[in-house]
Protein backbone atom coordinates (compact mmCIF):
# COMPACT_ATOMS: atom_id res chain seq x y z
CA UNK A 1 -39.91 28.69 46.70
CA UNK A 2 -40.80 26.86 49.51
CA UNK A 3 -37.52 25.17 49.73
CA UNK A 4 -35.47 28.01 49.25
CA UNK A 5 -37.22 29.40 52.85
CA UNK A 6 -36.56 26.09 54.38
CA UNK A 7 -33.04 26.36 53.27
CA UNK A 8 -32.46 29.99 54.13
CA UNK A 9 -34.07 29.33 58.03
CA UNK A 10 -31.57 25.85 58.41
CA UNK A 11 -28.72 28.74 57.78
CA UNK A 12 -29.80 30.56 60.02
CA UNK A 13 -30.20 28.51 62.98
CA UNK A 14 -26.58 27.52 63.27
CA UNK A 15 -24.88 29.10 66.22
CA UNK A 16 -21.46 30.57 65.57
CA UNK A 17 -19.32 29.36 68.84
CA UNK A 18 -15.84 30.83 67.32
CA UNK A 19 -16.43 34.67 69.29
CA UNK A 20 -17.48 32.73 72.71
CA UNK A 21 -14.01 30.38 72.45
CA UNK A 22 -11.91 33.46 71.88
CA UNK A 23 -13.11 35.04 75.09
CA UNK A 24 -12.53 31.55 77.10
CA UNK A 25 -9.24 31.51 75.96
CA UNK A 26 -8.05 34.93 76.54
CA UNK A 27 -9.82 35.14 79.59
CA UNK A 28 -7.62 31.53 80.15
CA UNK A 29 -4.17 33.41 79.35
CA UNK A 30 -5.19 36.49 81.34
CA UNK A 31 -5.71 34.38 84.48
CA UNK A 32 -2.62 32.53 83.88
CA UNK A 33 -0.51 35.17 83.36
CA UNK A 34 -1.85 36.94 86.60
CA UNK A 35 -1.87 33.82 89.24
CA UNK A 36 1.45 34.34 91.47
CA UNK A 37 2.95 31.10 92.59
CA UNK A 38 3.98 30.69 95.96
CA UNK A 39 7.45 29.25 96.88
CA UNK A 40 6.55 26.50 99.49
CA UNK A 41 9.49 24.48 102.05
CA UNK A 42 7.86 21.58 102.04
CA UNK A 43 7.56 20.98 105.74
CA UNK A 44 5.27 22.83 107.92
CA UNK A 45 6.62 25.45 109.84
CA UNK A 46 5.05 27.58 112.40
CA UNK A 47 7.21 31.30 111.66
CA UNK A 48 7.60 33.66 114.80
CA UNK A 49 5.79 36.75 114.92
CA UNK A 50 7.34 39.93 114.08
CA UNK A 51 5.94 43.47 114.00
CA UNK A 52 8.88 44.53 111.14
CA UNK A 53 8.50 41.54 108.83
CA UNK A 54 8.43 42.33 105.69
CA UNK A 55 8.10 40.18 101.88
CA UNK A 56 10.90 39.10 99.80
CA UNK A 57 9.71 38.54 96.38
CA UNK A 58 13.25 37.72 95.17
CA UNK A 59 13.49 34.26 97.02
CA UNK A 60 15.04 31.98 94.85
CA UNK A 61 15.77 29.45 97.86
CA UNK A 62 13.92 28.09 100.81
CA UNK A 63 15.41 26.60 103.68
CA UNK A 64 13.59 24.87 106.67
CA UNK A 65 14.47 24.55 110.41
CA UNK A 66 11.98 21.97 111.78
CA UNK A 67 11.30 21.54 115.60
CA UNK A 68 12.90 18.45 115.90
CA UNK A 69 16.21 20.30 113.83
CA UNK A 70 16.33 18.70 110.65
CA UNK A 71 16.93 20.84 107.84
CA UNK A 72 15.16 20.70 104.15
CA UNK A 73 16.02 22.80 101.31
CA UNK A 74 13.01 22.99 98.65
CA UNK A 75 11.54 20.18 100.07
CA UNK A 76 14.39 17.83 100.01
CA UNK A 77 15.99 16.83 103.39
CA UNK A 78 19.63 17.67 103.99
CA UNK A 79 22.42 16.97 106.22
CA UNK A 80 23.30 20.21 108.30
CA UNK A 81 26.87 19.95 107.20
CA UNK A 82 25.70 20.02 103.69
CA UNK A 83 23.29 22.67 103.60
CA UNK A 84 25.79 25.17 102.80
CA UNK A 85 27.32 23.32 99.38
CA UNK A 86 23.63 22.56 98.47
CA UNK A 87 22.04 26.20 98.52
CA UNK A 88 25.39 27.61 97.25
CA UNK A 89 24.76 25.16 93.90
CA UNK A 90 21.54 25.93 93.76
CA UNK A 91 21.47 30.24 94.29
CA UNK A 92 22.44 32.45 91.65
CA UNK A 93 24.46 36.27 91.97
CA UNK A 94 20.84 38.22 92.37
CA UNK A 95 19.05 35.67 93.96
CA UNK A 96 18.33 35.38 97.81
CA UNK A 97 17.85 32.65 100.28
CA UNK A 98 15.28 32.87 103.25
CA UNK A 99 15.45 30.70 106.41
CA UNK A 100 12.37 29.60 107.70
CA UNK A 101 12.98 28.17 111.89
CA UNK A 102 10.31 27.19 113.64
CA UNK A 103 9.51 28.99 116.69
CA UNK A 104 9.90 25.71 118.28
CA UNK A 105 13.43 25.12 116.66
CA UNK A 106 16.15 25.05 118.53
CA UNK A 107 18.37 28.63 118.35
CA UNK A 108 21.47 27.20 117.83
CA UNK A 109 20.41 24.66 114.72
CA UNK A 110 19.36 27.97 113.37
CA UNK A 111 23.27 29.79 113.85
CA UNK A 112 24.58 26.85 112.29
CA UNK A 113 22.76 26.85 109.44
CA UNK A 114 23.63 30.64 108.68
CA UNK A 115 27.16 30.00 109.36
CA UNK A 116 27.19 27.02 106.88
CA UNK A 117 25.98 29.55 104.31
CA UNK A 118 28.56 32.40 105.05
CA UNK A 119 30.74 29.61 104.70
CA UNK A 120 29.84 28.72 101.38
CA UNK A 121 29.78 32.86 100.24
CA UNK A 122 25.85 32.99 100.46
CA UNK A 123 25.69 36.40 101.38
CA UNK A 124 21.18 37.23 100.27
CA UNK A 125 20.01 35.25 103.43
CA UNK A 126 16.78 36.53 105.71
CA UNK A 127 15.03 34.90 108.46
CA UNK A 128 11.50 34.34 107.79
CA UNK A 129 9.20 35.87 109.98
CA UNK A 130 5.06 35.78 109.91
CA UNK A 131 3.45 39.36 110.55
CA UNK A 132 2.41 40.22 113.88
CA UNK A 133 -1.81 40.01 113.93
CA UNK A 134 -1.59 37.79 110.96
């Protein structure tokens, strides 16, 4: 008798961990699923203020204007003459492409660029802009 109590308490003790890792893990996928990733030019750029900007959640396309006027596309450097070939290979029909110029950058590095992309029949392209009192 007394080892069928001892038995029946050992049983007992054991802690079932199997509900607690469900709940980690769907608590893992829900926070996955619900983290948006932000796009990123890979150069810092300090945007000019606008009180009309507003977000483009359909960027498929980033394209920096440094200060001293040397362009990047997704974080990859590029020659100015190639910038419109490059973003034209790398845009689809619905996506867009969004220019971020430094305030600093020179206004005419900034023309080129956009004509390089008409050129090469990128028509989705916006100016980036940071929110006035942001």
């Amino acid at each position: 008798m007394r080892r069928r109590r001892f038995a029946s308490m050992e049983e007992s003790s054991e802690v079932n961990l199997t509900p607690m890792l469900d709940v980690v893990f769907i608590m893992l996928i829900f926070f996955i699923v619900t983290t948006s990733f932000i796009k990123e030019s890979g150069v810092e750029i300090e945007r000019p203020e606008s009180s009309a900007a507003s977000p483009r959640p359909d960027v498929q396309v980033l394209v920096a204007i440094t200060p001293e006027g040397s362009v990047w596309v997704d974080g990859e450097p590029v020659d100015i003459h190639r910038v419109g070939p490059t973003v034209a290979d790398m845009v689809s029909d619905q996506g867009s492409v969004v220019i971020q110029a430094d305030r600093k950058a020179a206004t005419g590095v900034l023309i080129e660029v956009m004509d390089r992309l008409r050129e090469a029949d990128v028509d989705q392209v916006a100016v980036a802009a940071q929110r006035s009192g942001d």
